[in-house]
Structures are given as structure tokens and as C-alpha cells.
C-alpha atoms as a PDB file:
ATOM      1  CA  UNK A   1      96.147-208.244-185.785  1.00  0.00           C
ATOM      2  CA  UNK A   2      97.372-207.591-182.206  1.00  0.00           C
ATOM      3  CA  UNK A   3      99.463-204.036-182.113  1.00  0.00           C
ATOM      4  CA  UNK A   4     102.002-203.611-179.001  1.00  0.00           C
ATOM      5  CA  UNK A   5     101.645-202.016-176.069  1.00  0.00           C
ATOM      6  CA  UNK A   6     102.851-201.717-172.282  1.00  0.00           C
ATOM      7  CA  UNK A   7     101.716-203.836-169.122  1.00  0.00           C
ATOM      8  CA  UNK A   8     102.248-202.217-165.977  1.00  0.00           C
ATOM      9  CA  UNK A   9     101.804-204.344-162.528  1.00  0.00           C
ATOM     10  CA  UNK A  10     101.890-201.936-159.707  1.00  0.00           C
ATOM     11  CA  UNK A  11     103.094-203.979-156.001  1.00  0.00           C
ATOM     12  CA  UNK A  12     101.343-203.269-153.279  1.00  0.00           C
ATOM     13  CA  UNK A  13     102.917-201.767-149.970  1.00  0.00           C
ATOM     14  CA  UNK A  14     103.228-204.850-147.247  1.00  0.00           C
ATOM     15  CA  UNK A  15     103.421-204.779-143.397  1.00  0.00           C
ATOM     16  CA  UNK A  16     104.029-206.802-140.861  1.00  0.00           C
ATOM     17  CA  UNK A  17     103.056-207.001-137.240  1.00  0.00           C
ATOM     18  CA  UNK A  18     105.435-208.552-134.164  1.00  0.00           C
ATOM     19  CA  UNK A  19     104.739-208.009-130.605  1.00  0.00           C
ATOM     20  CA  UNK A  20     106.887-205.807-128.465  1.00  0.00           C
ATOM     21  CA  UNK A  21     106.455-207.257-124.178  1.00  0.00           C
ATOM     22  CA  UNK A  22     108.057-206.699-121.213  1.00  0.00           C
ATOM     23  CA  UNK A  23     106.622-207.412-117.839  1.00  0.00           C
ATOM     24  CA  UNK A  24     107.487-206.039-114.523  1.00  0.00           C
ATOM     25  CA  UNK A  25     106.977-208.019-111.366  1.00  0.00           C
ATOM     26  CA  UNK A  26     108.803-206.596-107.827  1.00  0.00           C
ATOM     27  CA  UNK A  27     110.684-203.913-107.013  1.00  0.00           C
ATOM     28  CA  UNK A  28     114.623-203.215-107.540  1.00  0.00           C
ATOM     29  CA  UNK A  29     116.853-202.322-104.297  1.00  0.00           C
ATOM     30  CA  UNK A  30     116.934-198.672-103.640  1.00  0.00           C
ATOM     31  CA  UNK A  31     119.964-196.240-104.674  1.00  0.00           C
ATOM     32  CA  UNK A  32     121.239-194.074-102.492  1.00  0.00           C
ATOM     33  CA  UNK A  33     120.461-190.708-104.554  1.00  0.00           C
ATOM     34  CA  UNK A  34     122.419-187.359-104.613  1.00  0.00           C
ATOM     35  CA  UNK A  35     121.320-184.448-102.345  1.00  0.00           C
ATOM     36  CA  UNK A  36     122.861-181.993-105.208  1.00  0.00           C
ATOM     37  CA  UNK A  37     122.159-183.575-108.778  1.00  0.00           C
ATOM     38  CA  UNK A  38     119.342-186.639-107.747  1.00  0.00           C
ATOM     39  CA  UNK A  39     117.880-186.593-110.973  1.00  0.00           C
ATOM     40  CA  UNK A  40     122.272-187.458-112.703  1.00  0.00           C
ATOM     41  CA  UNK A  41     122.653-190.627-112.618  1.00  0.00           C
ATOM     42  CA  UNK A  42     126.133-190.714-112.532  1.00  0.00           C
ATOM     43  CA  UNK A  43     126.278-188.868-109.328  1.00  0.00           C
ATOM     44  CA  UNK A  44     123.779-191.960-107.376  1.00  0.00           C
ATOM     45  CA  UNK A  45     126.004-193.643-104.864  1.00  0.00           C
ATOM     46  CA  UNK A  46     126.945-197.172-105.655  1.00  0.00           C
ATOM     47  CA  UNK A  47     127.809-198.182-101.958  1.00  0.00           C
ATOM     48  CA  UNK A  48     124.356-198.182-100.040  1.00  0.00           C
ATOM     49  CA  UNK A  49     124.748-197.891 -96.553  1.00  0.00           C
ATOM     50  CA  UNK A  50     124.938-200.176 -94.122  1.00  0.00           C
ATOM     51  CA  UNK A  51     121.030-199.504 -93.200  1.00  0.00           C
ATOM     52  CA  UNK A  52     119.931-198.922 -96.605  1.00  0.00           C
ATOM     53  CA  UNK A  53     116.442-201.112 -96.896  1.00  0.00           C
ATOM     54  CA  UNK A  54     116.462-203.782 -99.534  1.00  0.00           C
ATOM     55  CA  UNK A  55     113.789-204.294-102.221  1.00  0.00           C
ATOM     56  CA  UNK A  56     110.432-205.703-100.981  1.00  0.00           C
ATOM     57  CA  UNK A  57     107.368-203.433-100.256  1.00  0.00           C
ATOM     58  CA  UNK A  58     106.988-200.865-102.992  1.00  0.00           C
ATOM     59  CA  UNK A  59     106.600-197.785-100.306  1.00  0.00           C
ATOM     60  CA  UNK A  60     109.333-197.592 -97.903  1.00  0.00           C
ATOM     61  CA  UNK A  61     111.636-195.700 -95.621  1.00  0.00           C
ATOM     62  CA  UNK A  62     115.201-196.349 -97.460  1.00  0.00           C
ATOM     63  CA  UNK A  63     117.348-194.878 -95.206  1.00  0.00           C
ATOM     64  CA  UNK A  64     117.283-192.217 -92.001  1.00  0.00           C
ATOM     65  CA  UNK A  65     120.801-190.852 -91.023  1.00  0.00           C
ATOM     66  CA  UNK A  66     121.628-191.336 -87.124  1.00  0.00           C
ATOM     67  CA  UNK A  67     122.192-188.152 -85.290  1.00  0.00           C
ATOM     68  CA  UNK A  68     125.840-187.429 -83.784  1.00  0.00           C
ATOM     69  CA  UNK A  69     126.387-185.108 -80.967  1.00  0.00           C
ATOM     70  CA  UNK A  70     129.802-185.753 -80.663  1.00  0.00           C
ATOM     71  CA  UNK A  71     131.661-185.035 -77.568  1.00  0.00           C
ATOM     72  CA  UNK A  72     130.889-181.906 -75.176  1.00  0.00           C
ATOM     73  CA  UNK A  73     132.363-180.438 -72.361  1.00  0.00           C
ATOM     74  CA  UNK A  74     130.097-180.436 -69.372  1.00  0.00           C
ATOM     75  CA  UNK A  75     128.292-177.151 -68.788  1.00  0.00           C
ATOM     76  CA  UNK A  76     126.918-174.917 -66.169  1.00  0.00           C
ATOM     77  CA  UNK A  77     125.398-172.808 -69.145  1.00  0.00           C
ATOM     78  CA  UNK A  78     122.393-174.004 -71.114  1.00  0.00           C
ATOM     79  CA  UNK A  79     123.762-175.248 -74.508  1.00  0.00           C
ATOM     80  CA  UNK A  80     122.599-175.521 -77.759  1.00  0.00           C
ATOM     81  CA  UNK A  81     124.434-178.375 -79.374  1.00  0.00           C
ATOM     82  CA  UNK A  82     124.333-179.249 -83.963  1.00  0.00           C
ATOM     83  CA  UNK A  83     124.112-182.516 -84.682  1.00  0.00           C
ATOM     84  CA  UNK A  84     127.189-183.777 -87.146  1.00  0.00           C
ATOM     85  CA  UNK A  85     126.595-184.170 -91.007  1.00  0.00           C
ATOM     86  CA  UNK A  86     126.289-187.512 -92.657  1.00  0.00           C
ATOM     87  CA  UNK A  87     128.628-188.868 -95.094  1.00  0.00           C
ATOM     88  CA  UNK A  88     127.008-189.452 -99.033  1.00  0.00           C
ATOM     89  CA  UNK A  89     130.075-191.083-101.510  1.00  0.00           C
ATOM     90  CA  UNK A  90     132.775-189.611 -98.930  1.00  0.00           C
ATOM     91  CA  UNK A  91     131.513-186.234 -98.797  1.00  0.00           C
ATOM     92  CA  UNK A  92     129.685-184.755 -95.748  1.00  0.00           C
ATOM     93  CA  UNK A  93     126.194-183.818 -96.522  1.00  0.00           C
ATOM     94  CA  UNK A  94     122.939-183.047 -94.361  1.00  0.00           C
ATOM     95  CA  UNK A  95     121.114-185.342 -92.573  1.00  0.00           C
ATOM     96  CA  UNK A  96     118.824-187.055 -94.125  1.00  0.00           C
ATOM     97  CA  UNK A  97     115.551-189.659 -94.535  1.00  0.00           C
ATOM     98  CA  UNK A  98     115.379-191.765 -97.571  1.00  0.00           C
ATOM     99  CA  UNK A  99     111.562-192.351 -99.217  1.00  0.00           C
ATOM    100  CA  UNK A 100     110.496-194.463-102.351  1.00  0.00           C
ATOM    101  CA  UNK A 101     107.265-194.773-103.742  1.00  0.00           C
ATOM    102  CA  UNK A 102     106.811-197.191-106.602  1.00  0.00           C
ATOM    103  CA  UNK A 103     103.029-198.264-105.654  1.00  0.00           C
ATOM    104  CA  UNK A 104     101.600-198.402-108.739  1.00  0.00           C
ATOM    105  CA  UNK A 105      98.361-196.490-107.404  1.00  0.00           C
ATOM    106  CA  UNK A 106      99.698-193.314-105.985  1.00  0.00           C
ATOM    107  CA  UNK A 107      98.018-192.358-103.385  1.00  0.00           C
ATOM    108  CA  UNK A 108     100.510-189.922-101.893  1.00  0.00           C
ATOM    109  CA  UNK A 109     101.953-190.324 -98.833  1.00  0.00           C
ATOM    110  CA  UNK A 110     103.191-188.984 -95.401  1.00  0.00           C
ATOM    111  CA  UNK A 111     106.741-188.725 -93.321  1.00  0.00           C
ATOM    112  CA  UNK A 112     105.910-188.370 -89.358  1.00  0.00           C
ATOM    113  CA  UNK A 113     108.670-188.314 -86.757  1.00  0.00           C
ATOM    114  CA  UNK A 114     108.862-188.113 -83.239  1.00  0.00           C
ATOM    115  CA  UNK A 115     111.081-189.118 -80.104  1.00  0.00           C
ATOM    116  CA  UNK A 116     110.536-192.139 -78.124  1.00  0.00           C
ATOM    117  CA  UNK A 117     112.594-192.248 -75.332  1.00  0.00           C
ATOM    118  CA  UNK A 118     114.604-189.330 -73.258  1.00  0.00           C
ATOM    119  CA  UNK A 119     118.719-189.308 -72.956  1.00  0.00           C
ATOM    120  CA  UNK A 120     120.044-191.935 -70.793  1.00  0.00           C
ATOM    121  CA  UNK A 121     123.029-192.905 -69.764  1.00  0.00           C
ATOM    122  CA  UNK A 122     124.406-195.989 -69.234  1.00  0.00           C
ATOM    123  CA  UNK A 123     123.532-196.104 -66.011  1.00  0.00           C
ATOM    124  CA  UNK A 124     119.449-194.982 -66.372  1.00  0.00           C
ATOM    125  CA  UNK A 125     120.055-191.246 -65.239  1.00  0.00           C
ATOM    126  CA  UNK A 126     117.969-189.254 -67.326  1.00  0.00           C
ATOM    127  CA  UNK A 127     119.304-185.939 -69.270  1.00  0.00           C
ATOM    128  CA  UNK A 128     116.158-184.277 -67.997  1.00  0.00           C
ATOM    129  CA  UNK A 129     114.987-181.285 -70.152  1.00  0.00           C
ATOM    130  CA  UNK A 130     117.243-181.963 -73.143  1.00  0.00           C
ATOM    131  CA  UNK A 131     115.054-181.583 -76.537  1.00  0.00           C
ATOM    132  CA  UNK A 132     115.473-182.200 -80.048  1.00  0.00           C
ATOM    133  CA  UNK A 133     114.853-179.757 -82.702  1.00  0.00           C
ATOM    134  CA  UNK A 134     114.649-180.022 -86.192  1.00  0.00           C
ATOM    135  CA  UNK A 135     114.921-176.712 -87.990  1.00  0.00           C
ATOM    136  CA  UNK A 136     115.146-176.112 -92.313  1.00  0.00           C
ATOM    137  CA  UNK A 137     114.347-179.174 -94.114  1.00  0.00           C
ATOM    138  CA  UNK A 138     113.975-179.379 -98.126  1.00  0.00           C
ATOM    139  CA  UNK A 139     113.396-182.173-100.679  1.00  0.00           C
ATOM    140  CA  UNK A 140     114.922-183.459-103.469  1.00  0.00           C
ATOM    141  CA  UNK A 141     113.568-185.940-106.078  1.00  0.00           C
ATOM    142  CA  UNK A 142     114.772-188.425-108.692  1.00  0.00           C
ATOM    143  CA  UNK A 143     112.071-187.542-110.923  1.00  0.00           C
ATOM    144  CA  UNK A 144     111.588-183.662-112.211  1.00  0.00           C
ATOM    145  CA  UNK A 145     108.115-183.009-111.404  1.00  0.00           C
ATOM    146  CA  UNK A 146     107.937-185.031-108.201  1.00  0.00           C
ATOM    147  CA  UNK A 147     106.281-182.281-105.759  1.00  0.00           C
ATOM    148  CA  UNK A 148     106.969-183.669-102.312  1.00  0.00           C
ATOM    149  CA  UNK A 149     106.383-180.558 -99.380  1.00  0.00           C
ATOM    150  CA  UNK A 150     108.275-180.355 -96.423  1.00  0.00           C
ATOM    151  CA  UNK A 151     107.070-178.696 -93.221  1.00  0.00           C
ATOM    152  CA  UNK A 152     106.758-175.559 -93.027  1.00  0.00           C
ATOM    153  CA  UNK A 153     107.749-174.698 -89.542  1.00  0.00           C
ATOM    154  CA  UNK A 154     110.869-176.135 -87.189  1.00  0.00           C
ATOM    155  CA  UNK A 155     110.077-179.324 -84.982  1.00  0.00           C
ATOM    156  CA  UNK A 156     110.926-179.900 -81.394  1.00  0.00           C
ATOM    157  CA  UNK A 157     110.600-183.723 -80.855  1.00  0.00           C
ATOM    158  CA  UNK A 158     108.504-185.209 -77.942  1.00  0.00           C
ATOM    159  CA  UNK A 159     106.416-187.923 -77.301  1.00  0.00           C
ATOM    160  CA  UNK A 160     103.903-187.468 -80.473  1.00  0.00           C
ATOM    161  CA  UNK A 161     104.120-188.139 -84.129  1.00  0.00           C
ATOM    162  CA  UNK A 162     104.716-184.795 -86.395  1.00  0.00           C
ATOM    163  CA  UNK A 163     104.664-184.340 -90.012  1.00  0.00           C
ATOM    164  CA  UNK A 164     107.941-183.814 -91.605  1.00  0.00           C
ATOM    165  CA  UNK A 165     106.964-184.444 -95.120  1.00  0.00           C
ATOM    166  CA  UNK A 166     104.207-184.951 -97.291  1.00  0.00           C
ATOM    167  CA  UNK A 167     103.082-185.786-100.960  1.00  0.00           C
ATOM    168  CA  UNK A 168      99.325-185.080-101.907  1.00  0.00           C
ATOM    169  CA  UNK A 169      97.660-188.054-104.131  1.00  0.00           C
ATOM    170  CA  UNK A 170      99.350-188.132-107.995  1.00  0.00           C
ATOM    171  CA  UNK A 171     102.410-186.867-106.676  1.00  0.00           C
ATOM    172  CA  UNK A 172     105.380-188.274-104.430  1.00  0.00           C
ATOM    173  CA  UNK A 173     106.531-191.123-106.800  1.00  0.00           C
ATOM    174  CA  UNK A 174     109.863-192.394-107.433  1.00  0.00           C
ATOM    175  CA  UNK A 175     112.752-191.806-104.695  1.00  0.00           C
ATOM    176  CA  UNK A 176     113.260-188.918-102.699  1.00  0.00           C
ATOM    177  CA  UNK A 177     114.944-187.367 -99.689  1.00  0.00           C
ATOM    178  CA  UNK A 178     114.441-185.087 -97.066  1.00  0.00           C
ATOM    179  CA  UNK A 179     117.555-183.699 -95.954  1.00  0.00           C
ATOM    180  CA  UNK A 180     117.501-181.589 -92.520  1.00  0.00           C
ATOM    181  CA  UNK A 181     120.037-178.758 -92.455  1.00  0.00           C
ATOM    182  CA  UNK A 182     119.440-177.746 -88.926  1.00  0.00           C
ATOM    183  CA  UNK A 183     119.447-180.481 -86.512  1.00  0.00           C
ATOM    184  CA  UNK A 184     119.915-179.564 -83.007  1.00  0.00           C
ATOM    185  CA  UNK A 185     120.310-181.056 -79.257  1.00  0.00           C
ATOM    186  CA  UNK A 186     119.197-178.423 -76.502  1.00  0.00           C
ATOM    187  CA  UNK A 187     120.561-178.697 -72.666  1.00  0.00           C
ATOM    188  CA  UNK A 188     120.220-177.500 -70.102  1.00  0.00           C
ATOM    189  CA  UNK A 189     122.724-176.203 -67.755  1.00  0.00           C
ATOM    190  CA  UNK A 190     121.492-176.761 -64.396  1.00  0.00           C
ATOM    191  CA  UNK A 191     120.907-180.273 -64.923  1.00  0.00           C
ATOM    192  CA  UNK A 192     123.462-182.476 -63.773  1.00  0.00           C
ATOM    193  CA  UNK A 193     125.699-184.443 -66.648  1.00  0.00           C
ATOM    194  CA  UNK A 194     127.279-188.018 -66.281  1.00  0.00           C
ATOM    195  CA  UNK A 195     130.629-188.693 -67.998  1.00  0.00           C
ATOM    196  CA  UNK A 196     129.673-191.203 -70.813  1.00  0.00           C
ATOM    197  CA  UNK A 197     127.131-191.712 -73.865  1.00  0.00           C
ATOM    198  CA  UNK A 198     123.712-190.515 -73.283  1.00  0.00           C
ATOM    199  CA  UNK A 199     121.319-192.190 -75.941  1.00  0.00           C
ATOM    200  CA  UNK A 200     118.026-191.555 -77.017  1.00  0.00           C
ATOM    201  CA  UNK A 201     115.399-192.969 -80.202  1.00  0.00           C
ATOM    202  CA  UNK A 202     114.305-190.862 -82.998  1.00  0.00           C
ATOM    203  CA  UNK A 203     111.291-193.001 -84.717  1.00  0.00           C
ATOM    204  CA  UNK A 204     110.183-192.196 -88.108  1.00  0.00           C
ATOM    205  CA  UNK A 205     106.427-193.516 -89.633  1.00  0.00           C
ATOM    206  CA  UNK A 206     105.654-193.662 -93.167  1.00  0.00           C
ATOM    207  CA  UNK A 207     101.726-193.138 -93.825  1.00  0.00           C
ATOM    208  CA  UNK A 208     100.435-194.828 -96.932  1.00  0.00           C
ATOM    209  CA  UNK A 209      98.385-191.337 -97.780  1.00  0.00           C
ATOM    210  CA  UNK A 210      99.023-188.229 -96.444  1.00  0.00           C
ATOM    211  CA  UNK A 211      96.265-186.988 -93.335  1.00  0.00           C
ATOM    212  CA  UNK A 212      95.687-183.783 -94.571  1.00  0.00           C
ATOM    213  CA  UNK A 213      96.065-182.126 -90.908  1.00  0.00           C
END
């Protein structure tokens, strides 16, 4: 005689597996980021400048702002002469160099600057004993955490390399920018001044690791 009863079947949980991929390959063209909010978005400049570097090697110089003396009056007094602010999304800001580091071994890296040629006009005359001088600098970075140094101590340009910047190995990645507050032009006033543009070159060198001096 068979008496009733209850059958349970317990189901067993099931999973599944897909693959998640993405691949990167290249770099993206550089943004022109915000010397007040870099790390908001919304506040990166859509309009790159006109010498903003386009994607390619992943550690380059993006962008250095050209230094305007504007117009003087000729002097018989030694002058001291600030260079004028750049312009970032229509509003004037302080000069400024551009660097992005998407290597994907960081290594850390190093800004150097120095002048290569002297004022000359036009017509060859030198501006003899007319110096460059770089004075507060400070750093800003896309990325919280990015620790990128500036130097320590004002600059006056000459013939050799100096270090404006620096990032120590581990550090440095992402975009940042250097801005330089203090940017001056001294002349003096016993030398004599051509009317006309005088013109000199400012040259800046990216080193793939900083030198440690």
C-alpha cells in the first residue's frame, strides 16, 4: 500500500560568463585645460589654440604661450618691462606651458627652458643687456594627485637650459600646466633703442625623466 507524501526538487542557482574588452591604441588630441578648475570638465576649452600640438607621441609639450612686450616708450632710465597675459576661453590668464604625459611607463619627467638668441631688430642691432626673467610659477593638474614641482627660485634666461618644472618617477601623468605669473623683460637705459620690433627665442625642452640636479 503506497501512503502520500511530498516531493520537493530544489533548482540550483545558474551563472553565466560574457567577456567585457576594450582596447586602447594612440593617443587623443590634447585639451586646452583650465588654470582655475583643471580637474571640471566643463570649464576645458573647446577651441585649442592655434599652436596647440596634435595627438602623436604620448609625452609632449602641448602648448607654450608667446611673450608680449607690447609697445614702450624709449628710455634713458633702465626699465623693467611685464610681459602681457595670455588669453584661455576669452579671459586673460597667466602665461603658460602646456605638458601631457600618457606614457604608459611613467618615468617622470622634466620642463627646461632657456633663451636662444638676444633682441634684434629688424635691422640686426642688438638690444644689448636686455634679460628675461621668469619669477612665481605654479602647477595645475587634470588629475588630483598629480604632484608636478615647479622651481623653486626665479629664472633669468641666457644661453643654458634651466629647470622650470619637474615630476619625480610615478608621478607627472595626465595633462598639466605651468603657468608663470611674473614674466618680465629688463633694459637697460643707456643702451641705444631702434624704433620697431625687437625679437628674440624662448626654447623650451621636455626630458623624458627628470635629472635630479
Amino acid at each position: 500500500m503506497l501512503t502520500g507524501g511530498s516531493i520537493f526538487s530544489a533548482e540550483k542557482d545558474q551563472t553565466t560568463t560574457v567577456p567585457a574588452t576594450v582596447s586602447f591604441a594612440g593617443v587623443e588630441d590634447p585639451i586646452a585645460i583650465d588654470r582655475v578648475n583643471p580637474t571640471d570638465a566643463k570649464t576645458k576649452d573647446p577651441a585649442a589654440p592655434a599652436n596647440m600640438r596634435k595627438a602623436g607621441m604620448p609625452l609632449t609639450i602641448d602648448y607654450a604661450s608667446p611673450w608680449r612686450f607690447d609697445t614702450q616708450k624709449v628710455s634713458l632710465m633702465d626699465r623693467t618691462y611685464s610681459a602681457e597675459r595670455d588669453v584661455f576661453a576669452g579671459n586673460p590668464v597667466a602665461n603658460h606651458v602646456q605638458v601631457t604625459d600618457q606614457r604608459e611607463k611613467l618615468d617622470g619627467w622634466e620642463l627646461q627652458i632657456r633663451q636662444a638668441t638676444p633682441f634684434k631688430h629688424a635691422t640686426g642691432t642688438e638690444l644689448k643687456g636686455a634679460k628675461l626673467h621668469v619669477g612665481e610659477m605654479s602647477v595645475k593638474s587634470a588629475i588630483e594627485g598629480t604632484l608636478v614641482m615647479p622651481s623653486k627660485s626665479a629664472i633669468t634666461l641666457n644661453g643654458d637650459f634651466a629647470r622650470l618644472a619637474s615630476a619625480k618617477a610615478g608621478d607627472g601623468y595626465g595633462t598639466s600646466s605651468l603657468s608663470m605669473a611674473d614674466v618680465k623683460l629688463t633694459v637697460p637705459g643707456q643702451v641705444k633703442k631702434l624704433a620697431g620690433n625687437y625679437s628674440s627665442e624662448v626654447v623650451y625642452k621636455l626630458l623624458a625623466a627628470p635629472t635630479g640636479a
